[in-house]
Each structure stands twice: as C-alpha cells, then as structure tokens.
PDB file of N, CA and C in Angstrom:
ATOM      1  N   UNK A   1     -12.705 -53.731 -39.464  1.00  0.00           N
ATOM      2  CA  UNK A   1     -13.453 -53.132 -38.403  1.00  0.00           C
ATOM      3  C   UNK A   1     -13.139 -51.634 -38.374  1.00  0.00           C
ATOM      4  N   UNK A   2     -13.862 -51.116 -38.004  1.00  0.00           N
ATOM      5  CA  UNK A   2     -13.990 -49.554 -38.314  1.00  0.00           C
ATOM      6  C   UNK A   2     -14.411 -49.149 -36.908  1.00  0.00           C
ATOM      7  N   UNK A   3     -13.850 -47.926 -36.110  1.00  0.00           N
ATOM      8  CA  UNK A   3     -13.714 -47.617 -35.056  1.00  0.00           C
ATOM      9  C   UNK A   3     -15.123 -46.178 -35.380  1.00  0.00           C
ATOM     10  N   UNK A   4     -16.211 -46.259 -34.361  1.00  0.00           N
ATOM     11  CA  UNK A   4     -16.691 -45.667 -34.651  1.00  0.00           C
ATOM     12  C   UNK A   4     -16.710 -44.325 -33.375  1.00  0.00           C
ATOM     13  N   UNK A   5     -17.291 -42.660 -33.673  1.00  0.00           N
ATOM     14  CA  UNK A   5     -17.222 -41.692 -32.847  1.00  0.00           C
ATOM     15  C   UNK A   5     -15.917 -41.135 -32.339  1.00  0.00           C
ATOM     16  N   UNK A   6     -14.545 -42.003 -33.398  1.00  0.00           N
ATOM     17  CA  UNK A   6     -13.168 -41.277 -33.494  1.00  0.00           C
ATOM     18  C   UNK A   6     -12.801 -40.343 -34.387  1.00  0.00           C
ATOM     19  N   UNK A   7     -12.501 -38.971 -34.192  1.00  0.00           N
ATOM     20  CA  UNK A   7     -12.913 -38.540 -35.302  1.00  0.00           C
ATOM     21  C   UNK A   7     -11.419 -37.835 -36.137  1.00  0.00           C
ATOM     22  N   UNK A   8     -11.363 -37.887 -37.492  1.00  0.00           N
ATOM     23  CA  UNK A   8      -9.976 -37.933 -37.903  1.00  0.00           C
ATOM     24  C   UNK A   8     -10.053 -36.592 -38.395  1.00  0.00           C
ATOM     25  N   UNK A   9      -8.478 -36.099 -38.862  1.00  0.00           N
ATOM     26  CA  UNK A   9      -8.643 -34.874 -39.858  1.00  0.00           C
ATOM     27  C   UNK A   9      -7.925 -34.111 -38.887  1.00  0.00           C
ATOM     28  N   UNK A  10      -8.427 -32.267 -39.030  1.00  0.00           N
ATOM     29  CA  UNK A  10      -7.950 -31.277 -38.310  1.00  0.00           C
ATOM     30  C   UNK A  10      -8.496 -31.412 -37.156  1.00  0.00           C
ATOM     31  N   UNK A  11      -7.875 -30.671 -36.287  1.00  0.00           N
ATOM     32  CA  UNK A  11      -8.355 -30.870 -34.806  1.00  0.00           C
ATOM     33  C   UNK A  11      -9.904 -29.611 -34.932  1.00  0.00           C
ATOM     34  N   UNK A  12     -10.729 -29.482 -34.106  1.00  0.00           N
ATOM     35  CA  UNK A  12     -11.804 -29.046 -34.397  1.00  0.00           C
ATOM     36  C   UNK A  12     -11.511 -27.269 -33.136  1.00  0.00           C
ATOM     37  N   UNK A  13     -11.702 -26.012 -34.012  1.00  0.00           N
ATOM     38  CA  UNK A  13     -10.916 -25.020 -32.797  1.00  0.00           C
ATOM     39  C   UNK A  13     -11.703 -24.988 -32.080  1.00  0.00           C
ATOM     40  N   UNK A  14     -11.105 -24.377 -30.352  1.00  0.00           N
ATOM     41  CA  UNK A  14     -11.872 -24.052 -29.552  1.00  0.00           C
ATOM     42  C   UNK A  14     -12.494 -23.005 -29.660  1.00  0.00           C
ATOM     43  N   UNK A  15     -13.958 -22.680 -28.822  1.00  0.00           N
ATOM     44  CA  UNK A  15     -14.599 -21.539 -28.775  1.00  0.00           C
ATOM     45  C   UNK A  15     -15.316 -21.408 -27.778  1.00  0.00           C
ATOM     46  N   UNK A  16     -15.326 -20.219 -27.201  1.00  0.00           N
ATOM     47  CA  UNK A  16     -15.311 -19.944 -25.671  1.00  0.00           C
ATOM     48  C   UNK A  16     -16.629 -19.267 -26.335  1.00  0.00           C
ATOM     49  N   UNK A  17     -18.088 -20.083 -24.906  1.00  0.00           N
ATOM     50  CA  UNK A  17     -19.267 -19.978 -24.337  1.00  0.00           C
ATOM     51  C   UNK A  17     -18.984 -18.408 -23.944  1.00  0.00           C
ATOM     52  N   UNK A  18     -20.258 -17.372 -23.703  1.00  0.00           N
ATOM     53  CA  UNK A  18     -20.657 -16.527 -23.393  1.00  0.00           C
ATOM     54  C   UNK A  18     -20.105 -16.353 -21.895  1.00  0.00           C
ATOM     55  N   UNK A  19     -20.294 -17.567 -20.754  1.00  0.00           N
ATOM     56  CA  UNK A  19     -19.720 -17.152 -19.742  1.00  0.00           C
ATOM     57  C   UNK A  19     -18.219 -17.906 -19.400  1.00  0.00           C
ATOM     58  N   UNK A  20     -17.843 -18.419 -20.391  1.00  0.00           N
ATOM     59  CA  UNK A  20     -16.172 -18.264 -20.442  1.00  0.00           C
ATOM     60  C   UNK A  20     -15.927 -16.942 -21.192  1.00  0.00           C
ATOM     61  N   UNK A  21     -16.302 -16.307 -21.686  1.00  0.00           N
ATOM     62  CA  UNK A  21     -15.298 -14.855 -22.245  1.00  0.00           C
ATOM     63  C   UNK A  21     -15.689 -14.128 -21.136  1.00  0.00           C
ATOM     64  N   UNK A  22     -16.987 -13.987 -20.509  1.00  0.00           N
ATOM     65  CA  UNK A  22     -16.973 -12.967 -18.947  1.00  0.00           C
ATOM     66  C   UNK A  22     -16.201 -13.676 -18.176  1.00  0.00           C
ATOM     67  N   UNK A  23     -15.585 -14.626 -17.837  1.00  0.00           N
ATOM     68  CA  UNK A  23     -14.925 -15.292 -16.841  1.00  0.00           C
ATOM     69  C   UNK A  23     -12.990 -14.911 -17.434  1.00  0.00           C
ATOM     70  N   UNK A  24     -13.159 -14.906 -18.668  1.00  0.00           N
ATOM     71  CA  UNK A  24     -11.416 -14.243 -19.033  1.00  0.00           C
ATOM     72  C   UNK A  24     -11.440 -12.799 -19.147  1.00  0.00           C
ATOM     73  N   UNK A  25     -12.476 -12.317 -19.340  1.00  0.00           N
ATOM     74  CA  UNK A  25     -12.408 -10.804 -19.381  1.00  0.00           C
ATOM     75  C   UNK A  25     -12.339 -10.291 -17.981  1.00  0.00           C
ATOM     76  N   UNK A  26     -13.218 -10.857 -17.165  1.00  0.00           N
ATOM     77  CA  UNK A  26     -12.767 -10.538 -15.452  1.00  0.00           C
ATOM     78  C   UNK A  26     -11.406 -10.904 -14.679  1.00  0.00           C
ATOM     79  N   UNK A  27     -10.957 -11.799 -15.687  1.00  0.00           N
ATOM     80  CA  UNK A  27      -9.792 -12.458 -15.289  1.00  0.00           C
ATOM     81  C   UNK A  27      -8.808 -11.164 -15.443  1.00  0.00           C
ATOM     82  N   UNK A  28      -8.677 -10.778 -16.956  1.00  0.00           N
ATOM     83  CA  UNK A  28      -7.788 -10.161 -16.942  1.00  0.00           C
ATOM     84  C   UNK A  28      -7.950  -8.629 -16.311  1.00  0.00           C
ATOM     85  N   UNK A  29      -9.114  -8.350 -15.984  1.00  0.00           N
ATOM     86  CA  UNK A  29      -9.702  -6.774 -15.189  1.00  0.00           C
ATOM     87  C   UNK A  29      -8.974  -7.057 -14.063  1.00  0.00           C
ATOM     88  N   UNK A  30      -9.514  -8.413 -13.602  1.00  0.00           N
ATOM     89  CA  UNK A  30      -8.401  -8.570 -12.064  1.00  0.00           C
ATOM     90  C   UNK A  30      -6.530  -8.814 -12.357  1.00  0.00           C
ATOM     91  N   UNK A  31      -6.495  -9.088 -13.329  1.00  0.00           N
ATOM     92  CA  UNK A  31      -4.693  -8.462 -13.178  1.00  0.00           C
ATOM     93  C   UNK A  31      -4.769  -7.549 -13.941  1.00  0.00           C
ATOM     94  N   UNK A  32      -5.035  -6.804 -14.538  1.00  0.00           N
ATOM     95  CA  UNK A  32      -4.428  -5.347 -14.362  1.00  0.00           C
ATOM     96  C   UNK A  32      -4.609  -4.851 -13.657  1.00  0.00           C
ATOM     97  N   UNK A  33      -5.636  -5.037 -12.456  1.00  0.00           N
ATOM     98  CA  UNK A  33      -5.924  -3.989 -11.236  1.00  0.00           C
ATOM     99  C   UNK A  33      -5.288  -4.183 -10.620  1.00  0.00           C
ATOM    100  N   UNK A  34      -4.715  -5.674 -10.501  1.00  0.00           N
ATOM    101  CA  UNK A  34      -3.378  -5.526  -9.399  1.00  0.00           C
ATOM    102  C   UNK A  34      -1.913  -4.690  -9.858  1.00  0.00           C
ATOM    103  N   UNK A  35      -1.624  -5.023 -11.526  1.00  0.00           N
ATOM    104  CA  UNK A  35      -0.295  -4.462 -12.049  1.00  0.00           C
ATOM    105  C   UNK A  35      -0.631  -3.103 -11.824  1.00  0.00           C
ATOM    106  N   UNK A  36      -1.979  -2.189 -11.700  1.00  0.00           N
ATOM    107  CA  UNK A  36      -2.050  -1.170 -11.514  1.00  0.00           C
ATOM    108  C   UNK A  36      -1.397  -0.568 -10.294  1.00  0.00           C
ATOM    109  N   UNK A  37      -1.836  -1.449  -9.187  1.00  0.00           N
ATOM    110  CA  UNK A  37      -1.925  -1.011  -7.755  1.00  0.00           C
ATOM    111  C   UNK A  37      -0.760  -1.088  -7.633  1.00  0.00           C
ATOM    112  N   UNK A  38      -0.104  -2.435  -8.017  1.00  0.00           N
ATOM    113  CA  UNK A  38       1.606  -2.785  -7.282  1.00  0.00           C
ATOM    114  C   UNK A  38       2.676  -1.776  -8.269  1.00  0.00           C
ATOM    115  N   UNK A  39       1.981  -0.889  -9.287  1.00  0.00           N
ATOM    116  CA  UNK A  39       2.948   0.051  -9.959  1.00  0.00           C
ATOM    117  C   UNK A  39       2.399   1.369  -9.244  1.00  0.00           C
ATOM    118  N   UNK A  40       1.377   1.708  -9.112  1.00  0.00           N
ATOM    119  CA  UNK A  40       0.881   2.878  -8.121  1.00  0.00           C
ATOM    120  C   UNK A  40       1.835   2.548  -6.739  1.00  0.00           C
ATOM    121  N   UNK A  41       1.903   2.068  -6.090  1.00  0.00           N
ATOM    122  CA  UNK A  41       2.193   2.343  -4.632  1.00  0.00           C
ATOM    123  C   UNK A  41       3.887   1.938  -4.759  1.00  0.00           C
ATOM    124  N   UNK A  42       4.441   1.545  -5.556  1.00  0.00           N
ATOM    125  CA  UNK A  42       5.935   1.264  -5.872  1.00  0.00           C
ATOM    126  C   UNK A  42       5.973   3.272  -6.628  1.00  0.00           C
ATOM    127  N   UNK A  43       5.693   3.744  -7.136  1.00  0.00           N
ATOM    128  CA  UNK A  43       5.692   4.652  -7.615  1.00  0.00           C
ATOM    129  C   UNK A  43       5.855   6.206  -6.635  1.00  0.00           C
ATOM    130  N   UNK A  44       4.564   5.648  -5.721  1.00  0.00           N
ATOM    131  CA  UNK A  44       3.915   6.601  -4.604  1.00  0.00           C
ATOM    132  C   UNK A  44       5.050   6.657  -3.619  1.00  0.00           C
ATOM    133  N   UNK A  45       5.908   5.306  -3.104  1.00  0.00           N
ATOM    134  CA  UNK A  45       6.809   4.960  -2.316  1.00  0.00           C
ATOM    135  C   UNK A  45       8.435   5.562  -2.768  1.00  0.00           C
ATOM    136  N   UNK A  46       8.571   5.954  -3.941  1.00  0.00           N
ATOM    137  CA  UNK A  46       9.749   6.468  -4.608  1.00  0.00           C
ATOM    138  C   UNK A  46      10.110   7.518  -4.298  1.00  0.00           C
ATOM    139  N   UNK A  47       9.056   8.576  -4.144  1.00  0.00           N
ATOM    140  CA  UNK A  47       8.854   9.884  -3.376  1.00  0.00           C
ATOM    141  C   UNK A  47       9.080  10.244  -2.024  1.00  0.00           C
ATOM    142  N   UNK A  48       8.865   9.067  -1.537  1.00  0.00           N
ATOM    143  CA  UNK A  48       9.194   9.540   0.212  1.00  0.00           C
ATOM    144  C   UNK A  48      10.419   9.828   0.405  1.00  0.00           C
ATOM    145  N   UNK A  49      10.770  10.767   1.321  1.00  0.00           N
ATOM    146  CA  UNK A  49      12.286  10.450   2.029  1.00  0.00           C
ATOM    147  C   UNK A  49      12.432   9.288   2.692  1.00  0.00           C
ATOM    148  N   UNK A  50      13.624   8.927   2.979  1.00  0.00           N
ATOM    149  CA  UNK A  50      13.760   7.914   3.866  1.00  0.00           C
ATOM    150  C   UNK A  50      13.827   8.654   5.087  1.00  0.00           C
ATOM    151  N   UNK A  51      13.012   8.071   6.028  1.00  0.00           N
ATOM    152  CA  UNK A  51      13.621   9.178   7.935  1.00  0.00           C
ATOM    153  C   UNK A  51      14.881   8.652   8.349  1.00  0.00           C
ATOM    154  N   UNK A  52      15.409   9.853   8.823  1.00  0.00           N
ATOM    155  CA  UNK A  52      16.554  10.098   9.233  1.00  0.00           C
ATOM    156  C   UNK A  52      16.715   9.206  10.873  1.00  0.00           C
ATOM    157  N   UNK A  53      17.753   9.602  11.271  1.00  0.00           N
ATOM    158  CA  UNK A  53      17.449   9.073  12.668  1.00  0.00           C
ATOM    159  C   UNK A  53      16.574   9.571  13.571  1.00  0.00           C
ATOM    160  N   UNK A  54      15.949   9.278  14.205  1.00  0.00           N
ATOM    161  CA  UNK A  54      15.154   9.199  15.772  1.00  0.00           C
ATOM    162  C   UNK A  54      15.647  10.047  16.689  1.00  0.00           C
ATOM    163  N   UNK A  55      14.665  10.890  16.985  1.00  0.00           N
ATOM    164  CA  UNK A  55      15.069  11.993  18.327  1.00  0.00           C
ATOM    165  C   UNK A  55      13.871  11.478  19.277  1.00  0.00           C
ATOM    166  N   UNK A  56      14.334  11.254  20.514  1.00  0.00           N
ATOM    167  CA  UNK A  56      13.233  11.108  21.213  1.00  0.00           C
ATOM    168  C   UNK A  56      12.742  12.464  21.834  1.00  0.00           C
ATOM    169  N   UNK A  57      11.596  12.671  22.180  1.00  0.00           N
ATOM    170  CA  UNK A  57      10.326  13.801  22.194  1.00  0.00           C
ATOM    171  C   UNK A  57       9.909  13.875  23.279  1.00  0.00           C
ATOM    172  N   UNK A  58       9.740  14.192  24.597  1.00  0.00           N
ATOM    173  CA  UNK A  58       8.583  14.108  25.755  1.00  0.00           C
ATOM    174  C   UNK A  58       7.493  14.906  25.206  1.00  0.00           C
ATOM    175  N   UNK A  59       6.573  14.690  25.044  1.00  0.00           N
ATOM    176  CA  UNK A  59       4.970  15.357  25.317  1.00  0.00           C
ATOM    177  C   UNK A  59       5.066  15.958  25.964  1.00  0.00           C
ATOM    178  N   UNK A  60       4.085  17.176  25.767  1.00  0.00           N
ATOM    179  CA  UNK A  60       3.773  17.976  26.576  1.00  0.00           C
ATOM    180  C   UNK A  60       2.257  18.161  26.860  1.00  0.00           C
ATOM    181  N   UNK A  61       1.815  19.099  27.604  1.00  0.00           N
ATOM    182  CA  UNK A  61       0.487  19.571  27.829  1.00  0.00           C
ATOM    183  C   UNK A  61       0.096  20.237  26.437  1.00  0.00           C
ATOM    184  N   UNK A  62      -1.073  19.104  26.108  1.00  0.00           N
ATOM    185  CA  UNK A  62      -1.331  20.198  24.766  1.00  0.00           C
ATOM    186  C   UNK A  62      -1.129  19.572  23.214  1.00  0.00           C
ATOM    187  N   UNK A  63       0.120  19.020  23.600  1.00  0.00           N
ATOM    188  CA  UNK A  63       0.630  18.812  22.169  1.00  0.00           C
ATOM    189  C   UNK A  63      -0.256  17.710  21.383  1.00  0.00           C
ATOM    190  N   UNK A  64      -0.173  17.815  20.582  1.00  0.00           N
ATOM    191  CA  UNK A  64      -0.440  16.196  19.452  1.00  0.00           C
ATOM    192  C   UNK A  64       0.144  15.798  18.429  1.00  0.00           C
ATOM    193  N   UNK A  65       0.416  14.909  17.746  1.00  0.00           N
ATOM    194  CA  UNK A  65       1.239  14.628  16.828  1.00  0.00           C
ATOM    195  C   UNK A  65       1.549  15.593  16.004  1.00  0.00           C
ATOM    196  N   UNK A  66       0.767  16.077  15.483  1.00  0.00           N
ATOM    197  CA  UNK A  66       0.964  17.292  14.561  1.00  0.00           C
ATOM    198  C   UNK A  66       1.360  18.772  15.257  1.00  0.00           C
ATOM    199  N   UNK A  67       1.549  18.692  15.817  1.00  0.00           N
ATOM    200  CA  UNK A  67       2.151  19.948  16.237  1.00  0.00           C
ATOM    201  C   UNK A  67       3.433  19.318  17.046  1.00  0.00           C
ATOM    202  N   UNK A  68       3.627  18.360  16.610  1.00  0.00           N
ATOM    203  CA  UNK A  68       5.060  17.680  17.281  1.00  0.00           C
ATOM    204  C   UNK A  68       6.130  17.495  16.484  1.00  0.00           C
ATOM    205  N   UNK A  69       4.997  16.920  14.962  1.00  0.00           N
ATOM    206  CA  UNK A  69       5.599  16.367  13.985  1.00  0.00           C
ATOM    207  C   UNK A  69       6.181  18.138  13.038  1.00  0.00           C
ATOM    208  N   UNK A  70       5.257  19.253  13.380  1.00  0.00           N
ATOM    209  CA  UNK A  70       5.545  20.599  12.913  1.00  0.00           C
ATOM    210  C   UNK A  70       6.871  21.265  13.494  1.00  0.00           C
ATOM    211  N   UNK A  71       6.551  21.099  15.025  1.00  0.00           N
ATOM    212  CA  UNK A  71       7.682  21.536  15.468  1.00  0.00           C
ATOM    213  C   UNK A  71       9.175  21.435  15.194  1.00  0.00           C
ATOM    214  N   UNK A  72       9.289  20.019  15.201  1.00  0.00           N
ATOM    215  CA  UNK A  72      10.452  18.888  14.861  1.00  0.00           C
ATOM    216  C   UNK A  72      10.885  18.844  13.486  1.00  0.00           C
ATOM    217  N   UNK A  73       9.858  18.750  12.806  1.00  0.00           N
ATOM    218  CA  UNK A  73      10.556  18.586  11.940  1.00  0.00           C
ATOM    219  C   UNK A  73       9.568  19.787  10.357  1.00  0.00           C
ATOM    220  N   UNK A  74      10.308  21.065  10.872  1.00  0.00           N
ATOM    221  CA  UNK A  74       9.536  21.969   9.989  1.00  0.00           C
ATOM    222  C   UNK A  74      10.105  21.839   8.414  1.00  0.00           C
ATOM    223  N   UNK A  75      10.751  21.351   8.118  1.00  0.00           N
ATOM    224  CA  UNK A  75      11.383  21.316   6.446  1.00  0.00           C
ATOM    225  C   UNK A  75      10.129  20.379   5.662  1.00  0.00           C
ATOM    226  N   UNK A  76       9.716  19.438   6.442  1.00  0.00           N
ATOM    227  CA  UNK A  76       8.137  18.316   6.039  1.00  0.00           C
ATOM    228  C   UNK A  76       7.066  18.398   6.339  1.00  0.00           C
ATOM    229  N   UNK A  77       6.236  18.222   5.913  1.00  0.00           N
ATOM    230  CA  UNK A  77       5.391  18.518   6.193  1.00  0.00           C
ATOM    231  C   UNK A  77       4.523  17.439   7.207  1.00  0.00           C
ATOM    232  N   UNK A  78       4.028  17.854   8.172  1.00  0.00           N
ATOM    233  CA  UNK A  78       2.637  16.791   9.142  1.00  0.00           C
ATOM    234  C   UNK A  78       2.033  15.777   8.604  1.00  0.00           C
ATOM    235  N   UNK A  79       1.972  16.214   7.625  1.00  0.00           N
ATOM    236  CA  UNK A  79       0.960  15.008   6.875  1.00  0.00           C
ATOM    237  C   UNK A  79       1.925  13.722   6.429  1.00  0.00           C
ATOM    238  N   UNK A  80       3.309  14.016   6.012  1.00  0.00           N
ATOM    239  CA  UNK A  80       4.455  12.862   5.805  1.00  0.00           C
ATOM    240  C   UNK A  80       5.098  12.373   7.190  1.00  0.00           C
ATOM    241  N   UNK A  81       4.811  13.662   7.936  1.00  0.00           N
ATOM    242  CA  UNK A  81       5.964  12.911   9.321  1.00  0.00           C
ATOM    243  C   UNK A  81       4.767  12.690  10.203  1.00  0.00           C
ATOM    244  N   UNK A  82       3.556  12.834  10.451  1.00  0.00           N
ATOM    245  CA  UNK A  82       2.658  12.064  11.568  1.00  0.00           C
ATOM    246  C   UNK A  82       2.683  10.580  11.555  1.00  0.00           C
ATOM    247  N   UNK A  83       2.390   9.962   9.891  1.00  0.00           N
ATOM    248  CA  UNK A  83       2.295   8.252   9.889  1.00  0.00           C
ATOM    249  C   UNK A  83       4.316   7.419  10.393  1.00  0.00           C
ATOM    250  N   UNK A  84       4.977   8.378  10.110  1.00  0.00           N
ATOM    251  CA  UNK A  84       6.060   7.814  10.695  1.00  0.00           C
ATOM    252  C   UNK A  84       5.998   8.250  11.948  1.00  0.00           C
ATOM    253  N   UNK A  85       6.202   8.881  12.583  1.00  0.00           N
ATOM    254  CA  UNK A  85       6.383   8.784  13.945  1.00  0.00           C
ATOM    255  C   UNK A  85       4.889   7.905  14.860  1.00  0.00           C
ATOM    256  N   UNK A  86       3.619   8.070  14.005  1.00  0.00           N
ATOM    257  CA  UNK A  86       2.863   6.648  14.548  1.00  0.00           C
ATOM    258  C   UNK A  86       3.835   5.052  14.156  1.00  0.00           C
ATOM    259  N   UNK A  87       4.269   4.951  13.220  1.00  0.00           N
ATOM    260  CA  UNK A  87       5.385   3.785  12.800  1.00  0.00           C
ATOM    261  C   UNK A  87       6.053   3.182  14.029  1.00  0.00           C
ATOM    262  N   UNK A  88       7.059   4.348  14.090  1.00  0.00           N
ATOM    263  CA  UNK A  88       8.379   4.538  14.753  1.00  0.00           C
ATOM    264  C   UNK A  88       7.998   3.928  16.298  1.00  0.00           C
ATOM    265  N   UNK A  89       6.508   4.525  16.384  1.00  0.00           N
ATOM    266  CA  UNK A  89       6.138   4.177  18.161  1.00  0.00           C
ATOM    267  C   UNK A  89       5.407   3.050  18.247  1.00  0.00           C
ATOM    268  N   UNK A  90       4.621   2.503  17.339  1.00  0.00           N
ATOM    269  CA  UNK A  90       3.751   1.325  17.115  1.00  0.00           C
ATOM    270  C   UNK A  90       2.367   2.369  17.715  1.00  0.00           C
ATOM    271  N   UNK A  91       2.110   3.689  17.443  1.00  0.00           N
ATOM    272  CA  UNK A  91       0.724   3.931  17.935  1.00  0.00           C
ATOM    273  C   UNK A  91      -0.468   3.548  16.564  1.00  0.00           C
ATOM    274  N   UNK A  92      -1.314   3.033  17.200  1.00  0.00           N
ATOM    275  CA  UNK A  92      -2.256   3.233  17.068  1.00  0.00           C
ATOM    276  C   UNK A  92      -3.771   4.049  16.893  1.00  0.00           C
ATOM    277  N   UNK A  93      -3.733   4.218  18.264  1.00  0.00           N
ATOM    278  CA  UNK A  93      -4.378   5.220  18.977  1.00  0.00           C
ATOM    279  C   UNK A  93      -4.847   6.446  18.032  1.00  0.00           C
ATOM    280  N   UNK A  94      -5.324   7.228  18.352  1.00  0.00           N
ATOM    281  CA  UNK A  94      -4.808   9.045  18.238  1.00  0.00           C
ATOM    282  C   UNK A  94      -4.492   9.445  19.138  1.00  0.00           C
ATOM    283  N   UNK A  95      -4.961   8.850  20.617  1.00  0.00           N
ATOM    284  CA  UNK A  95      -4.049   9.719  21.599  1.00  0.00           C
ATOM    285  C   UNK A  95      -3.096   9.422  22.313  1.00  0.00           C
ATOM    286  N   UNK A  96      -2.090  10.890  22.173  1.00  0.00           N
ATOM    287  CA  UNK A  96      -0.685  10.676  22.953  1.00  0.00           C
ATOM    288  C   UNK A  96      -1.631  11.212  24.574  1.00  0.00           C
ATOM    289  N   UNK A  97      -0.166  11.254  25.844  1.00  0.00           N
ATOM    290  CA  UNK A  97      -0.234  11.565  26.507  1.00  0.00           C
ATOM    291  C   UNK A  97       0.652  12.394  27.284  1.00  0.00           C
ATOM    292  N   UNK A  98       0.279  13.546  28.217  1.00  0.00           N
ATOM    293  CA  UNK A  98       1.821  14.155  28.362  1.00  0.00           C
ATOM    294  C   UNK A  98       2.949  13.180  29.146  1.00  0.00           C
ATOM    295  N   UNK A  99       3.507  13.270  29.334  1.00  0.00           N
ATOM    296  CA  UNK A  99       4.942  12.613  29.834  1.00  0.00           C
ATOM    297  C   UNK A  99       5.260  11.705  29.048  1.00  0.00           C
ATOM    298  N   UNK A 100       4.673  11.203  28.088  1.00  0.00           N
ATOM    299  CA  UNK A 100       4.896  10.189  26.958  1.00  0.00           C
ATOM    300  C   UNK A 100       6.190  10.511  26.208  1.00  0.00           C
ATOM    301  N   UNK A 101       7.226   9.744  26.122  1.00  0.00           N
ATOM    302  CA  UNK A 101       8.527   9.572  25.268  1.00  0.00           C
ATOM    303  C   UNK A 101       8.360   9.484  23.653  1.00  0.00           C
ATOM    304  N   UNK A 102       8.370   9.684  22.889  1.00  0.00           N
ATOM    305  CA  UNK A 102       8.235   9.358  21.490  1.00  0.00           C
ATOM    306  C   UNK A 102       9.437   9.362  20.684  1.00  0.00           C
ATOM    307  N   UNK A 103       9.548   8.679  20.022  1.00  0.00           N
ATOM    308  CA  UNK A 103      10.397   8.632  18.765  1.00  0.00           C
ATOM    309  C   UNK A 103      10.359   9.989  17.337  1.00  0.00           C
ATOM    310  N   UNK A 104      10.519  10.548  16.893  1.00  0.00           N
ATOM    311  CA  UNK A 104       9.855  11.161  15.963  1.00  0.00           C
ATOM    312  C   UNK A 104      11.196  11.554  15.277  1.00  0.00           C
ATOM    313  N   UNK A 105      11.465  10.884  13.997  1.00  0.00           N
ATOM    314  CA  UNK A 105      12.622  11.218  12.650  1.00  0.00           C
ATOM    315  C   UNK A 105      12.725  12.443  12.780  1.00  0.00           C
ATOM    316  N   UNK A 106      14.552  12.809  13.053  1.00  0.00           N
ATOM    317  CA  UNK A 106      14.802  14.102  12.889  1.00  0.00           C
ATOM    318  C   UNK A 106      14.890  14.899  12.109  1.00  0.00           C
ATOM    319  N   UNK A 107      15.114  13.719  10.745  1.00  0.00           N
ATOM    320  CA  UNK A 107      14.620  14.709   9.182  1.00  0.00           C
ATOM    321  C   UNK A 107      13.334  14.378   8.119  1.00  0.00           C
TER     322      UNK A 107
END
C-alpha cells in the first residue's frame, strides 16, 4: 500500500507572497522607528542637568514662568528650567498667579 499526497525528499523552501514581504518590511520600519526613538530621547536625556534642589518662589505681579525661571536661575536657560519647574509644581496650566508659592530648581 502506498500512501498517497505524502510527499518525500527535500523539504520544499518557503516563499513569501507579495503581501507577506510588505507585512515584514513594515514590520521591520516599525522597529527601527522605535530603536530610533528609544536611542534619540536616551541620548537627548544625557544632556540635561540634573536640578539641583528646590527654592521656593512667591509670584509676583507680572511675573511668568519665564521670567522666574530667568531670574532664578540665570546660568540656564528658560527654555530648560520652565518644563521643570512646571514638573516640580504639577502645573499644567500656563497660568501662574500672584501670591502663588512655587518650587523652581536652584541650579
């Protein structure tokens, strides 16, 4: 008896359909865009200072972060010390208010 539609010999290779090679080629577009990103922002993050300790701040008439974050801390620049001292306070917002307490890194 003879077994029939078994088929003997070398195994027969695979070969990937038109939309299996777009489906591994997107595959791998989507991880390198991530190894991109998670080496970009590990990279971007190397650069920061770490903030120093916390001075607390009263507001004044007038002021806004950036001219708080200038005042305080003139060696950095506004643009590095505004998102920490939004951090530091949990703001949200854009607006402070006067009599408002703030946190803002002394270095």
């Amino acid at each position: 008896m003879v077994a029939t539609g078994v088929r003997s010999g070398r195994p027969v290779p695979l070969r990937l359909t038109r939309r299996g090679r777009v489906a591994v080629l997107a595959l791998f577009v989507l991880l390198a865009s991530l190894a991109s990103a998670v080496l970009w922002t590990t990279a971007s993050r190397a650069d920061e200072t770490p903030a120093g300790p916390a001075v607390p701040v009263v507001v004044q008439p007038g002021d806004s972060l950036w001219s708080i974050a200038d005042r305080m801390v003139p060696e950095r620049s506004p643009q590095q010390v505004v998102p920490e001292i939004r951090d530091l306070n949990g703001i949200d917002s854009p607006y402070i208010y006067a009599g408002q307490t703030l946190a803002v890194p002394s270095r």
